[in-house]
PDB file of N, CA and C in Angstrom:
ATOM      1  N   UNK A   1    -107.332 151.432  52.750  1.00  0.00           N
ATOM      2  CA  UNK A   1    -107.363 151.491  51.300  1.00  0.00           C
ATOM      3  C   UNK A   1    -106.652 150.256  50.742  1.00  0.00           C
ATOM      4  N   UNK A   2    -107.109 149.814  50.344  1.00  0.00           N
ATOM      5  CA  UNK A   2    -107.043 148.281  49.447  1.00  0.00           C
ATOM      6  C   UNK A   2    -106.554 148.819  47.750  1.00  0.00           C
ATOM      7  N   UNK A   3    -105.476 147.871  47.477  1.00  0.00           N
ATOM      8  CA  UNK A   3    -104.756 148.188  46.197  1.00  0.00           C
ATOM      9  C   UNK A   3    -105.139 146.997  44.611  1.00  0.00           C
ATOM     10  N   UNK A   4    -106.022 147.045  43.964  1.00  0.00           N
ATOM     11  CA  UNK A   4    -106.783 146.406  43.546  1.00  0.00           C
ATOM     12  C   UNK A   4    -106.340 146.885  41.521  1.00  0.00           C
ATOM     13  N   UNK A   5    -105.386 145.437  41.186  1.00  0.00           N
ATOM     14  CA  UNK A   5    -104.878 145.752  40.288  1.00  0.00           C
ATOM     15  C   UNK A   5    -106.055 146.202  39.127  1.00  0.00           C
ATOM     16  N   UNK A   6    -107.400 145.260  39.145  1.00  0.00           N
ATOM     17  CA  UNK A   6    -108.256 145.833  38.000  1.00  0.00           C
ATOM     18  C   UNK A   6    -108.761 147.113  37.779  1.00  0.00           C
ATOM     19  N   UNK A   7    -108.248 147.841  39.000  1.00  0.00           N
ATOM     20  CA  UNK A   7    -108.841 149.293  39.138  1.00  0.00           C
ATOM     21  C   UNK A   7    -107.462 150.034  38.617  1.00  0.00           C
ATOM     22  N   UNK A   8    -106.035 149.605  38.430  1.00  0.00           N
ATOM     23  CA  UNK A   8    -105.372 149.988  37.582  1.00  0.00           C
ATOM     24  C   UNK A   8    -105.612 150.239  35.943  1.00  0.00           C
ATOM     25  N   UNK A   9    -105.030 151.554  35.685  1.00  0.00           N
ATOM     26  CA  UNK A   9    -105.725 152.037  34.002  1.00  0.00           C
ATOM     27  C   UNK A   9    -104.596 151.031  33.436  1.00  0.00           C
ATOM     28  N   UNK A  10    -105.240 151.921  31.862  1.00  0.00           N
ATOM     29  CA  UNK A  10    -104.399 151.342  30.889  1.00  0.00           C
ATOM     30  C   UNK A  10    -102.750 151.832  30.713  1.00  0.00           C
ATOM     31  N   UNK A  11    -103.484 153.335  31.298  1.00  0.00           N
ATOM     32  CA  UNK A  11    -102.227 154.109  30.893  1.00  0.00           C
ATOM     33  C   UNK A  11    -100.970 153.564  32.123  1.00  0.00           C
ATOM     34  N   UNK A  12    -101.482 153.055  33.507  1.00  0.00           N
ATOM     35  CA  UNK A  12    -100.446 152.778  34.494  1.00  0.00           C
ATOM     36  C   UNK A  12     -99.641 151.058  33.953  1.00  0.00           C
ATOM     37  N   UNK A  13    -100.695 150.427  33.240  1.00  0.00           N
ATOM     38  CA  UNK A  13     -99.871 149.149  32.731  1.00  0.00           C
ATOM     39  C   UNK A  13     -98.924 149.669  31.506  1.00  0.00           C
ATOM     40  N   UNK A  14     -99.385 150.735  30.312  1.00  0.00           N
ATOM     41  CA  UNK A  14     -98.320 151.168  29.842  1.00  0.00           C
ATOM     42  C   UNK A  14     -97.041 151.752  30.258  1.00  0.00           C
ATOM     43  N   UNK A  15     -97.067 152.357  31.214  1.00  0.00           N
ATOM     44  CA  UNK A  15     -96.176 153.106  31.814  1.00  0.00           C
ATOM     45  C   UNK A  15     -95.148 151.683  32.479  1.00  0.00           C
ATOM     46  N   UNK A  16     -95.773 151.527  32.958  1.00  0.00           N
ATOM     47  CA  UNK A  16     -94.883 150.489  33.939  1.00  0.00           C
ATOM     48  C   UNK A  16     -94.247 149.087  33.423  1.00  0.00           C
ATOM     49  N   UNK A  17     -95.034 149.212  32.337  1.00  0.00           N
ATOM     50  CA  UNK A  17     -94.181 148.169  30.874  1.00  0.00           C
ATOM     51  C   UNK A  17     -93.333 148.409  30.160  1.00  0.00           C
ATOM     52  N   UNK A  18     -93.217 149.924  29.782  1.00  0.00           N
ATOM     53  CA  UNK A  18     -92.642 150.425  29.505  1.00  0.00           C
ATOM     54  C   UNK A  18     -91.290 150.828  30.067  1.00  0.00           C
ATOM     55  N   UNK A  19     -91.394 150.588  31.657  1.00  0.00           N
ATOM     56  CA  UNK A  19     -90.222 150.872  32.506  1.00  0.00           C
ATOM     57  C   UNK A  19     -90.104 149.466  32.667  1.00  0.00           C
ATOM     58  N   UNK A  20     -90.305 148.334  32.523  1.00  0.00           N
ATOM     59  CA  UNK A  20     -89.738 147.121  33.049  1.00  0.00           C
ATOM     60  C   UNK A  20     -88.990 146.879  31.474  1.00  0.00           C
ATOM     61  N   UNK A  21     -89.842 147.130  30.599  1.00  0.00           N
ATOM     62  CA  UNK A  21     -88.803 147.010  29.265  1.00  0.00           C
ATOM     63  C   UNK A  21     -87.461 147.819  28.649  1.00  0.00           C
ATOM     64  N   UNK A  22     -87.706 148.884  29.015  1.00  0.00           N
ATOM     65  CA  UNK A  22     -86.592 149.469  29.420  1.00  0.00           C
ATOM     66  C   UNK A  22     -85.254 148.966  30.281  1.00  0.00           C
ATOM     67  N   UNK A  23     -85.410 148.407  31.496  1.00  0.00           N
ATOM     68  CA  UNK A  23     -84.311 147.846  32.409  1.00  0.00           C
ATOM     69  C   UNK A  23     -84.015 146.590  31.502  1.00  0.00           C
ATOM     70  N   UNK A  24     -84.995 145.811  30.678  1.00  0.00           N
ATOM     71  CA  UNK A  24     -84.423 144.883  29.788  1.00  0.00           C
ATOM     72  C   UNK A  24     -83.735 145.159  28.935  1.00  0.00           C
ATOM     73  N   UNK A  25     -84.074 146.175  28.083  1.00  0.00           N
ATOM     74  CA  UNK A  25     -83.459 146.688  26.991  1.00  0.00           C
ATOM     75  C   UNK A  25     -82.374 147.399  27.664  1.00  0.00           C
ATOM     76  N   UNK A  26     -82.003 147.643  28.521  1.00  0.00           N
ATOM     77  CA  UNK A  26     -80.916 148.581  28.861  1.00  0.00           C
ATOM     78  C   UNK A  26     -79.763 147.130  29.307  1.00  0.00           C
ATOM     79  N   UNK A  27     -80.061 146.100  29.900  1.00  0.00           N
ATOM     80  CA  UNK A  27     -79.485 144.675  30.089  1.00  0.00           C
ATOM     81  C   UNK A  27     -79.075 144.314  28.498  1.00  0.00           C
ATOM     82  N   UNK A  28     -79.790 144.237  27.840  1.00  0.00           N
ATOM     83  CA  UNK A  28     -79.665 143.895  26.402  1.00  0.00           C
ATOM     84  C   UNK A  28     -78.516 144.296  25.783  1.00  0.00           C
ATOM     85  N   UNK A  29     -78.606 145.819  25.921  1.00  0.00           N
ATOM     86  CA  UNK A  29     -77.614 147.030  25.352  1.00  0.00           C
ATOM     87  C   UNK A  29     -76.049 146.451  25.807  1.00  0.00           C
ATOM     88  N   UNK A  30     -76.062 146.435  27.054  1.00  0.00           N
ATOM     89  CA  UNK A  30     -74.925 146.140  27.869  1.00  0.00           C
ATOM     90  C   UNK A  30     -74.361 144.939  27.201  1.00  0.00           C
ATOM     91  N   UNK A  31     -75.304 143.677  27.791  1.00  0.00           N
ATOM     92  CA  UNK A  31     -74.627 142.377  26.701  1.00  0.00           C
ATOM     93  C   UNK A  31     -74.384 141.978  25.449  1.00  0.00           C
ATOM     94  N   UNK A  32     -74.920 142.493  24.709  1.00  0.00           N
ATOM     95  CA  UNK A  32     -74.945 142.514  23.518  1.00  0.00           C
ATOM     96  C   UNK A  32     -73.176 143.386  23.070  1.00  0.00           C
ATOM     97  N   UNK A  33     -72.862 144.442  24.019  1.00  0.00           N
ATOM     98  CA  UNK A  33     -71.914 145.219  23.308  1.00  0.00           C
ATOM     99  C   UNK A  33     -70.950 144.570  23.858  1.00  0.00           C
ATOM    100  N   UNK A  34     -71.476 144.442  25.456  1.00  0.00           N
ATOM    101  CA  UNK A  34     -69.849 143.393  25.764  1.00  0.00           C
ATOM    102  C   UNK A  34     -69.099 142.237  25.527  1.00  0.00           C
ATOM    103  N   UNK A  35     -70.407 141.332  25.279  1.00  0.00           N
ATOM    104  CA  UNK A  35     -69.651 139.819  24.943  1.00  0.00           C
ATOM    105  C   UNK A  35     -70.290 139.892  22.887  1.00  0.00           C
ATOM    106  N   UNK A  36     -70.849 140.650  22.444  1.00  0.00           N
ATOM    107  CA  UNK A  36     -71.091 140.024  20.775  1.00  0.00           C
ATOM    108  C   UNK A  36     -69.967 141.489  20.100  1.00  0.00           C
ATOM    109  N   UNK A  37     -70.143 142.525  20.375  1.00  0.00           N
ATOM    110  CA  UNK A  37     -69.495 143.229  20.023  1.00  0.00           C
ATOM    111  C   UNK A  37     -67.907 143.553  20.199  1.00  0.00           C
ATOM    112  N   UNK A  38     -67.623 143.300  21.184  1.00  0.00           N
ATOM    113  CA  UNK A  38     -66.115 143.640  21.430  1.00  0.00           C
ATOM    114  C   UNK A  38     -65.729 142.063  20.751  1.00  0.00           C
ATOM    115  N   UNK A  39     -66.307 140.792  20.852  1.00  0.00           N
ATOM    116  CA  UNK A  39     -65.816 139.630  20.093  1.00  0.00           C
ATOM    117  C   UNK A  39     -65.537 139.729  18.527  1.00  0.00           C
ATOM    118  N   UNK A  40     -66.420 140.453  18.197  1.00  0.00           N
ATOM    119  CA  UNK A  40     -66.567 140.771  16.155  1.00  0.00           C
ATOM    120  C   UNK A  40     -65.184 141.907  16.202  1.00  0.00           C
ATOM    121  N   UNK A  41     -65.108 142.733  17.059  1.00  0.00           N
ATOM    122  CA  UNK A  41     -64.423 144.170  16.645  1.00  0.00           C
ATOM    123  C   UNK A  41     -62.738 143.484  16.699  1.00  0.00           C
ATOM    124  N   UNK A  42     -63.012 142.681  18.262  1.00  0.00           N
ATOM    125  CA  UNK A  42     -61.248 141.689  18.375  1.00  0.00           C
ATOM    126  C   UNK A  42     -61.196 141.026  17.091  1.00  0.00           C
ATOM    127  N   UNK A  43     -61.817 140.799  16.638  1.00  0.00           N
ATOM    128  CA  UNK A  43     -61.588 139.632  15.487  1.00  0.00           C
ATOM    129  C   UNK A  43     -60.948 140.137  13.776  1.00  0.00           C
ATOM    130  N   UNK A  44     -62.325 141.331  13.894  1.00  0.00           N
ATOM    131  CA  UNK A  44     -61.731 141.888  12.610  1.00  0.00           C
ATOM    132  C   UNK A  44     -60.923 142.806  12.949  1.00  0.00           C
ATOM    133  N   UNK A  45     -60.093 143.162  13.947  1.00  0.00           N
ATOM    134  CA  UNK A  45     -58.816 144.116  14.042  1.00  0.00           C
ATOM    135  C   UNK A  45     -58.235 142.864  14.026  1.00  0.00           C
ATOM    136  N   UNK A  46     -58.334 141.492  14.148  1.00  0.00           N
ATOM    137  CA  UNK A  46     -57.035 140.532  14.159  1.00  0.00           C
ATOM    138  C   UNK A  46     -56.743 140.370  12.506  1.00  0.00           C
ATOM    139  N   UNK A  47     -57.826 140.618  11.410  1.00  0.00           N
ATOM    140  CA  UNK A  47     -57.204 140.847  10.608  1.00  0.00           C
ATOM    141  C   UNK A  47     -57.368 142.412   9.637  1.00  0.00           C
ATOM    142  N   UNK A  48     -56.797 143.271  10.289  1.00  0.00           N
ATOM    143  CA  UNK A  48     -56.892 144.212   9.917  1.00  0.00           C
ATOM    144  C   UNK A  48     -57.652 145.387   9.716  1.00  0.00           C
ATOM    145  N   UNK A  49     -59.643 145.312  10.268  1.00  0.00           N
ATOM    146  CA  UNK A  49     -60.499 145.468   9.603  1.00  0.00           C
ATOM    147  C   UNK A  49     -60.602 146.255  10.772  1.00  0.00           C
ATOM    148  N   UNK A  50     -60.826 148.147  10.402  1.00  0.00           N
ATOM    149  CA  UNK A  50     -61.268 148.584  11.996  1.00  0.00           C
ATOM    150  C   UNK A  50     -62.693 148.979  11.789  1.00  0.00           C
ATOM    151  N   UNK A  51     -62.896 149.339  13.098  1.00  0.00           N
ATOM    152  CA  UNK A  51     -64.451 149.510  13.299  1.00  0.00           C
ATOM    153  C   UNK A  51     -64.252 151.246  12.281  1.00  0.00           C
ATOM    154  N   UNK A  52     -65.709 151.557  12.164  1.00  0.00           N
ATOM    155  CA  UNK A  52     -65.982 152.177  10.932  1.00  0.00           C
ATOM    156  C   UNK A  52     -65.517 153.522  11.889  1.00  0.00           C
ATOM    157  N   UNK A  53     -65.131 154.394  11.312  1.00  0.00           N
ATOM    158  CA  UNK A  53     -64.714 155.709  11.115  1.00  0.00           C
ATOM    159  C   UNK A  53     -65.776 157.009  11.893  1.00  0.00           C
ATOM    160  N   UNK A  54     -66.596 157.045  11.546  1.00  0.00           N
ATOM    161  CA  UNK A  54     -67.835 157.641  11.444  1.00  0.00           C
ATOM    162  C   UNK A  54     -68.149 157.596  12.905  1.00  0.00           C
ATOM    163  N   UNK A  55     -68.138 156.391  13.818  1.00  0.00           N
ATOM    164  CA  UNK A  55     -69.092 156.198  15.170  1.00  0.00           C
ATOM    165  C   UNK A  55     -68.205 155.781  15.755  1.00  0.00           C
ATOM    166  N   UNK A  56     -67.558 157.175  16.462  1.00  0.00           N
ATOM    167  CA  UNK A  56     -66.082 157.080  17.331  1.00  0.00           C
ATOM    168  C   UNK A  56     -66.734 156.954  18.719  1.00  0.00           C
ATOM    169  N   UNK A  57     -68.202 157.622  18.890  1.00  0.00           N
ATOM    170  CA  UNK A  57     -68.629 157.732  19.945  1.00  0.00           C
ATOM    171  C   UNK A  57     -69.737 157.289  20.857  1.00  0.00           C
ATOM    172  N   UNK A  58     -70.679 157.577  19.651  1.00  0.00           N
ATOM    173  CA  UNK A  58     -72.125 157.108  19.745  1.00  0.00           C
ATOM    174  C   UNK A  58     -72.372 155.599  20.119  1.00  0.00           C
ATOM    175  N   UNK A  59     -71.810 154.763  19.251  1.00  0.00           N
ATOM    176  CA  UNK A  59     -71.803 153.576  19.601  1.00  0.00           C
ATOM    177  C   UNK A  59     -73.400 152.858  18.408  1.00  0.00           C
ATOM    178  N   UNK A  60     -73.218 153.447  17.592  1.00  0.00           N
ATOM    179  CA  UNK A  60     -74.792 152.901  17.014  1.00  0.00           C
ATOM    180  C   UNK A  60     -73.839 151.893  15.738  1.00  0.00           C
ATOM    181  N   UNK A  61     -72.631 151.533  15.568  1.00  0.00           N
ATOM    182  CA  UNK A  61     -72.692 150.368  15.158  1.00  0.00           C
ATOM    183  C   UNK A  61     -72.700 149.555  15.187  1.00  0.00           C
ATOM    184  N   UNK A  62     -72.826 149.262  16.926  1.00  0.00           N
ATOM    185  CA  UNK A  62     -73.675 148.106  17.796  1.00  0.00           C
ATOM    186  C   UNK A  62     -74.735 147.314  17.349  1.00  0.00           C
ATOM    187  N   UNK A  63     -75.521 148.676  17.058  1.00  0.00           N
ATOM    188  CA  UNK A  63     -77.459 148.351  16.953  1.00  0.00           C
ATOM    189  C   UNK A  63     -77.053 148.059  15.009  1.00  0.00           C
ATOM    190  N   UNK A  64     -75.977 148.467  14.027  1.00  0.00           N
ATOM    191  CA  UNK A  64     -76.267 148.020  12.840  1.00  0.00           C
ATOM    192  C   UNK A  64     -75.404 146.231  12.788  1.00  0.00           C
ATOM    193  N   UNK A  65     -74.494 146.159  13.615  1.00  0.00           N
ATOM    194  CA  UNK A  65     -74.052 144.905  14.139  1.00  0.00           C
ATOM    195  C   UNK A  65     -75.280 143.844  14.758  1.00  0.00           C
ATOM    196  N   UNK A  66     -76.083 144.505  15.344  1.00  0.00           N
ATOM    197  CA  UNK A  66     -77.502 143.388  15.319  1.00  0.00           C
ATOM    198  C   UNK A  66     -78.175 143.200  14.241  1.00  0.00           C
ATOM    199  N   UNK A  67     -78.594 144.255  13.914  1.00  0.00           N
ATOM    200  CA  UNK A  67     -79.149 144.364  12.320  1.00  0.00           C
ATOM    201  C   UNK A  67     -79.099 143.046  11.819  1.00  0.00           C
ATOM    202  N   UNK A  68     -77.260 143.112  11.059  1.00  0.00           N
ATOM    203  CA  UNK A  68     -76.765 142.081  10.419  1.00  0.00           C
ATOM    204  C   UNK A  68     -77.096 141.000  10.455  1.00  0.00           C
ATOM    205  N   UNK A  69     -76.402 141.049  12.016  1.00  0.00           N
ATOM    206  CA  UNK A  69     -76.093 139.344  12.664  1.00  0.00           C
ATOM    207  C   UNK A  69     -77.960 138.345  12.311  1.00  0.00           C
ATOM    208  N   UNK A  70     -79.038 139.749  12.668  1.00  0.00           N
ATOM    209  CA  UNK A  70     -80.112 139.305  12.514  1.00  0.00           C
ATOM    210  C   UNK A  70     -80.550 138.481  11.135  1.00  0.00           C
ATOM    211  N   UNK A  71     -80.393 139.864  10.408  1.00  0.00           N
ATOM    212  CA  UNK A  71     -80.921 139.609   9.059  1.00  0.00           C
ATOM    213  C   UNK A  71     -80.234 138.457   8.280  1.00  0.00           C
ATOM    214  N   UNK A  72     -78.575 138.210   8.271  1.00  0.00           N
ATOM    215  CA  UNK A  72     -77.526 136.919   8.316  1.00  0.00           C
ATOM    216  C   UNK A  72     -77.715 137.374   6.630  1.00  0.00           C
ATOM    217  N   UNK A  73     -78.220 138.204   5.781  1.00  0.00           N
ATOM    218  CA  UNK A  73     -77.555 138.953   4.649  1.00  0.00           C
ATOM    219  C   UNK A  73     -76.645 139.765   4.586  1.00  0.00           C
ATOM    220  N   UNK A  74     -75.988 139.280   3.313  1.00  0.00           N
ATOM    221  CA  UNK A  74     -74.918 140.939   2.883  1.00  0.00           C
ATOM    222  C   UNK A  74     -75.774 141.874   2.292  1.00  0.00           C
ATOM    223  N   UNK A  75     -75.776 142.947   2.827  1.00  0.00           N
ATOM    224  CA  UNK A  75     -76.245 144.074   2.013  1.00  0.00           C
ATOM    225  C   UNK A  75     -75.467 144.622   1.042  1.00  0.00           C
ATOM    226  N   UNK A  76     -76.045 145.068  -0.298  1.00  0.00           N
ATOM    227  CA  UNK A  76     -74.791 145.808  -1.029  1.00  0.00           C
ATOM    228  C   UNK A  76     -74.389 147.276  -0.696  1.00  0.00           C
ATOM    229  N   UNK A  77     -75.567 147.788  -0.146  1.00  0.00           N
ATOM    230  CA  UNK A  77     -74.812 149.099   0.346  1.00  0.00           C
ATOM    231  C   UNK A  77     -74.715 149.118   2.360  1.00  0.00           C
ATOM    232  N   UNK A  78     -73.956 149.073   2.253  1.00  0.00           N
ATOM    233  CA  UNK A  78     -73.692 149.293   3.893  1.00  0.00           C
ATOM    234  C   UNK A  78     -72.579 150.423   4.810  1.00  0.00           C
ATOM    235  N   UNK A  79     -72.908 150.545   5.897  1.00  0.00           N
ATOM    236  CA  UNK A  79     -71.778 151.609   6.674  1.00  0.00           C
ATOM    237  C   UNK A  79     -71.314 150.754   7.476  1.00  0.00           C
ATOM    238  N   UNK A  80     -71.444 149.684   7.524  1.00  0.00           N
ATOM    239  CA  UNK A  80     -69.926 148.667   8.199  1.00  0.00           C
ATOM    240  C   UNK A  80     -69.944 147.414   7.549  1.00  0.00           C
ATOM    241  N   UNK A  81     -68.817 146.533   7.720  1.00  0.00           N
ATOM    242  CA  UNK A  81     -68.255 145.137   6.997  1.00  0.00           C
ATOM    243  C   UNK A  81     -69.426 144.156   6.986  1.00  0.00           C
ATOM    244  N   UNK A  82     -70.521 143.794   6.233  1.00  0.00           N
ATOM    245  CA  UNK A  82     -71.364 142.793   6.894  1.00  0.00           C
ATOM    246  C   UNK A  82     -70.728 141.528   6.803  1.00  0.00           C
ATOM    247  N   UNK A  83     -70.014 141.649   5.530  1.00  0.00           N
ATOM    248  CA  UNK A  83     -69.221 139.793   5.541  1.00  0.00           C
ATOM    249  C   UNK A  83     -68.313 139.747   7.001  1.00  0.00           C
ATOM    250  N   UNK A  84     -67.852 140.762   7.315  1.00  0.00           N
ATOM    251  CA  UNK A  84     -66.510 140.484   8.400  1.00  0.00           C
ATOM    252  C   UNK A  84     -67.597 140.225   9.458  1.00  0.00           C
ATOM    253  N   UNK A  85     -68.924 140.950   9.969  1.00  0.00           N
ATOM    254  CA  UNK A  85     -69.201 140.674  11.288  1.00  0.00           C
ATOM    255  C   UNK A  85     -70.121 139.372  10.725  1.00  0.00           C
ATOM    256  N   UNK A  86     -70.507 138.780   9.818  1.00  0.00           N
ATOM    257  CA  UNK A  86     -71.377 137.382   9.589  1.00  0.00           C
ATOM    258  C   UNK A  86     -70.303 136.165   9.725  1.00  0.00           C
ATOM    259  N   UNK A  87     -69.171 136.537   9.070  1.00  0.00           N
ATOM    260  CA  UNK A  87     -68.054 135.682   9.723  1.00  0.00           C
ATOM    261  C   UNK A  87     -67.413 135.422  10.649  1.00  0.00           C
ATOM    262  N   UNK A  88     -67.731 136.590  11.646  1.00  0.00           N
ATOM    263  CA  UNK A  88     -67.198 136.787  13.487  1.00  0.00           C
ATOM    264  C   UNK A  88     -68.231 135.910  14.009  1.00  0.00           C
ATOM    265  N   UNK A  89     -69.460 135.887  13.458  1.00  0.00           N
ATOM    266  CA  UNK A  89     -71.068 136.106  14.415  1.00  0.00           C
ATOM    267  C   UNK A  89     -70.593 134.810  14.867  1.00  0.00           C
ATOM    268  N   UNK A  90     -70.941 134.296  16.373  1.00  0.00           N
ATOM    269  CA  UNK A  90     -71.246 133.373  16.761  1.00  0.00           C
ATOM    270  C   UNK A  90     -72.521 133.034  17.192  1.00  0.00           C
ATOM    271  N   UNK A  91     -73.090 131.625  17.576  1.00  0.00           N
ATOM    272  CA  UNK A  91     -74.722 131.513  17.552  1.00  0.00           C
ATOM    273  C   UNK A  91     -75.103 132.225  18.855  1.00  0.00           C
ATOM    274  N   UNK A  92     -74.203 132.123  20.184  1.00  0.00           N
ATOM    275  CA  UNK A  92     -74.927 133.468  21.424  1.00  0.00           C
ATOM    276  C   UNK A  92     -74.778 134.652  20.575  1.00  0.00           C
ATOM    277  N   UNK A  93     -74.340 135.222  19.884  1.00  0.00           N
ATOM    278  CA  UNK A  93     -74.124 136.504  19.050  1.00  0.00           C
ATOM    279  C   UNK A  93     -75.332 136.717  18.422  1.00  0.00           C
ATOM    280  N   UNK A  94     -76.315 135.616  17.904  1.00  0.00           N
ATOM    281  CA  UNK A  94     -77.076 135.689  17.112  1.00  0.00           C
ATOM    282  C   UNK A  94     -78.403 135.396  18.004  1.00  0.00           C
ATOM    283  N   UNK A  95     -78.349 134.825  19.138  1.00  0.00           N
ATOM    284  CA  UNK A  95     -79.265 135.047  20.285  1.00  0.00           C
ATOM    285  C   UNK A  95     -79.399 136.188  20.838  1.00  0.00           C
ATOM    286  N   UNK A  96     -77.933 137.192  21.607  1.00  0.00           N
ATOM    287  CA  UNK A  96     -78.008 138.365  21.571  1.00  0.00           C
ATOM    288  C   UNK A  96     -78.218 139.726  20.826  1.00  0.00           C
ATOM    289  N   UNK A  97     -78.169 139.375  19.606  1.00  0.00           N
ATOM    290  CA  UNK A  97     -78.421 139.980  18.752  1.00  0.00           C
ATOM    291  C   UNK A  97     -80.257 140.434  18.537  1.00  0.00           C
ATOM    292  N   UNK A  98     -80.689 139.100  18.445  1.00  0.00           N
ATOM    293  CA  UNK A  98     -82.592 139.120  18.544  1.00  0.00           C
ATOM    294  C   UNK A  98     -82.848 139.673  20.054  1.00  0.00           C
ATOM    295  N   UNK A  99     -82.199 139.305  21.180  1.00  0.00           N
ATOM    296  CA  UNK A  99     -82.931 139.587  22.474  1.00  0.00           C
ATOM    297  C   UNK A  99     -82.897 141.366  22.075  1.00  0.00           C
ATOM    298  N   UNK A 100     -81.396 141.956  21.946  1.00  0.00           N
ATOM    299  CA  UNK A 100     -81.476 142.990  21.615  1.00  0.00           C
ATOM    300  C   UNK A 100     -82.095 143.783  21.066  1.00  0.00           C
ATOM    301  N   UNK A 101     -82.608 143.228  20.002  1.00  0.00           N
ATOM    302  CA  UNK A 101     -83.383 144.131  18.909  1.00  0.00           C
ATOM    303  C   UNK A 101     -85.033 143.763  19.112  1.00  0.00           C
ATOM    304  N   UNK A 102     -85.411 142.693  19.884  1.00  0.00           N
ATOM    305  CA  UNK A 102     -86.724 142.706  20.289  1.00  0.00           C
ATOM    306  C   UNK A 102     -87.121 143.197  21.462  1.00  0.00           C
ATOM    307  N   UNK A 103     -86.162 143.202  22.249  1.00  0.00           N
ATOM    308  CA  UNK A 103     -86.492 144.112  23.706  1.00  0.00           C
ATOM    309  C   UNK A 103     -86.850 145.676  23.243  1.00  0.00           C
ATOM    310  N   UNK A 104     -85.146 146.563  22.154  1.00  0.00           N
ATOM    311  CA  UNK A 104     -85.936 147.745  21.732  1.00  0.00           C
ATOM    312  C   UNK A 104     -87.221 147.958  21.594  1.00  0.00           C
ATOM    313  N   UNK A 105     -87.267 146.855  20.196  1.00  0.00           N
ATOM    314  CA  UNK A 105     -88.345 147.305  19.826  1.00  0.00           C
ATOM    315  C   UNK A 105     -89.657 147.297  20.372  1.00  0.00           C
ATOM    316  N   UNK A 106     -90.033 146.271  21.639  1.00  0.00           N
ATOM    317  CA  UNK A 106     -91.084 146.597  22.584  1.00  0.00           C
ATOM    318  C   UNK A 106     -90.753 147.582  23.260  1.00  0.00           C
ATOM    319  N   UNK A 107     -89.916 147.789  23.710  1.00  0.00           N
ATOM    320  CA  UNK A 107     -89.981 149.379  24.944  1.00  0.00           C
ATOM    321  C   UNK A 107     -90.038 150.173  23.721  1.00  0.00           C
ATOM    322  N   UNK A 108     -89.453 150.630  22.618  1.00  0.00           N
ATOM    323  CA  UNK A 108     -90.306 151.761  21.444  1.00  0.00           C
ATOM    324  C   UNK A 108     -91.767 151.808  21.088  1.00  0.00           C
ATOM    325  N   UNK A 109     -92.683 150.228  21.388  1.00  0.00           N
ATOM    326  CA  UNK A 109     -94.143 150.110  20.699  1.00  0.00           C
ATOM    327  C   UNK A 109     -94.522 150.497  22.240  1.00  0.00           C
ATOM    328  N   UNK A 110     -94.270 150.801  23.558  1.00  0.00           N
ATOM    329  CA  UNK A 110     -95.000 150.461  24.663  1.00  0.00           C
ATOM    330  C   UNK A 110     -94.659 151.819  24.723  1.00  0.00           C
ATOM    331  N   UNK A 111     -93.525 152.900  24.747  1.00  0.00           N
ATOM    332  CA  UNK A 111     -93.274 154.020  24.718  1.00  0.00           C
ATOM    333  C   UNK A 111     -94.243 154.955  23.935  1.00  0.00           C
ATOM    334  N   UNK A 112     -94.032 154.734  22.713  1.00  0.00           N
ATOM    335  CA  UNK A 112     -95.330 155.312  22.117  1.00  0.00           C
ATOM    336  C   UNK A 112     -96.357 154.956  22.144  1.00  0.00           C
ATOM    337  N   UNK A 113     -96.644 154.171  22.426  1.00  0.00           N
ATOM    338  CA  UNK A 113     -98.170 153.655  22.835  1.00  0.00           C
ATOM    339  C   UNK A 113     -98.888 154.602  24.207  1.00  0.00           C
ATOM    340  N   UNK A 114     -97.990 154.884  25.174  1.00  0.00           N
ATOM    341  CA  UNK A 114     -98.248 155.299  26.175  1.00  0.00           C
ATOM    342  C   UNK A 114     -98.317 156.990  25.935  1.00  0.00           C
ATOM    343  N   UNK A 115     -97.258 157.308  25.398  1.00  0.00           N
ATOM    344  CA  UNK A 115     -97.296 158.623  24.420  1.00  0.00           C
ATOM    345  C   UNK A 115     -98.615 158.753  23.933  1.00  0.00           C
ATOM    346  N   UNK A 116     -99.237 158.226  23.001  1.00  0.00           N
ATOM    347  CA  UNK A 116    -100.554 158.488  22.391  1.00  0.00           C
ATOM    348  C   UNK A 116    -101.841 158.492  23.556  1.00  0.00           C
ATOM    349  N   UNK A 117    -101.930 157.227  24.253  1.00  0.00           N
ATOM    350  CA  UNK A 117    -103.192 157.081  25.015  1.00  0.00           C
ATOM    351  C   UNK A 117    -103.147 157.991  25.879  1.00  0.00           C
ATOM    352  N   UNK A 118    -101.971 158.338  26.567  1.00  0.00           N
ATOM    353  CA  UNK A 118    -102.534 159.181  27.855  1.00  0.00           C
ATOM    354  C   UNK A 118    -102.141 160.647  27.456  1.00  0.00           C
ATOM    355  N   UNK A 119    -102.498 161.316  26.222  1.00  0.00           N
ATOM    356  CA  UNK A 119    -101.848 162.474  25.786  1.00  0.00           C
ATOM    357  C   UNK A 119    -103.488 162.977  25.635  1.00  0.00           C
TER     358      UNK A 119
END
């Protein structure tokens, strides 16, 4: 038996894109919190500013810390400092920041994608 990728479906290239984007996005997650996040959080506890109240645990003001760094606006309504982390951001911060938030967001379009077709 001969293994013959064109005879692979659609649904096995979703699946398996979906798991290689995943191990990226899960790489992403990691760097992004260790070297862009703990750098912004040291910085604004150096002057006073703590991380927000609310996400003692979860850790999702990581993913609004990309947001920011992405978008490089102040928002007027926000649930953390955007001036303090646009003034931390450094430019790998702002590289990690996009790898981050574009890796999600392909393993979310390849996730549901695969969700729909093979359902």
């Amino acid at each position: 038996m001969s293994f013959n990728l064109v005879d692979v479906g659609i649904e096995n290239w979703l699946l398996y894109g979906g798991g290689v984007f995943l191990l990226i996005f899960s790489i992403a997650i990691v760097c992004f919190i260790r070297v862009s996040g703990k750098h912004i959080e040291r910085e604004m506890k150096k002057e006073g500013i703590l991380p927000p109240h609310w996400d003692s645990v979860m850790g999702l003001r990581y993913a609004m810390y990309a947001i920011v760094i992405v978008r490089n606006t102040v928002s007027p309504v926000s649930l953390v400092n955007d001036e303090a982390i646009l003034r931390h951001a450094r430019k790998k911060d702002r590289y990690l920041a996009a790898f981050y938030l574009v890796s999600g967001g392909l393993t979310l379009i390849l996730a549901t994608s695969y969700y729909f077709y093979a359902a």
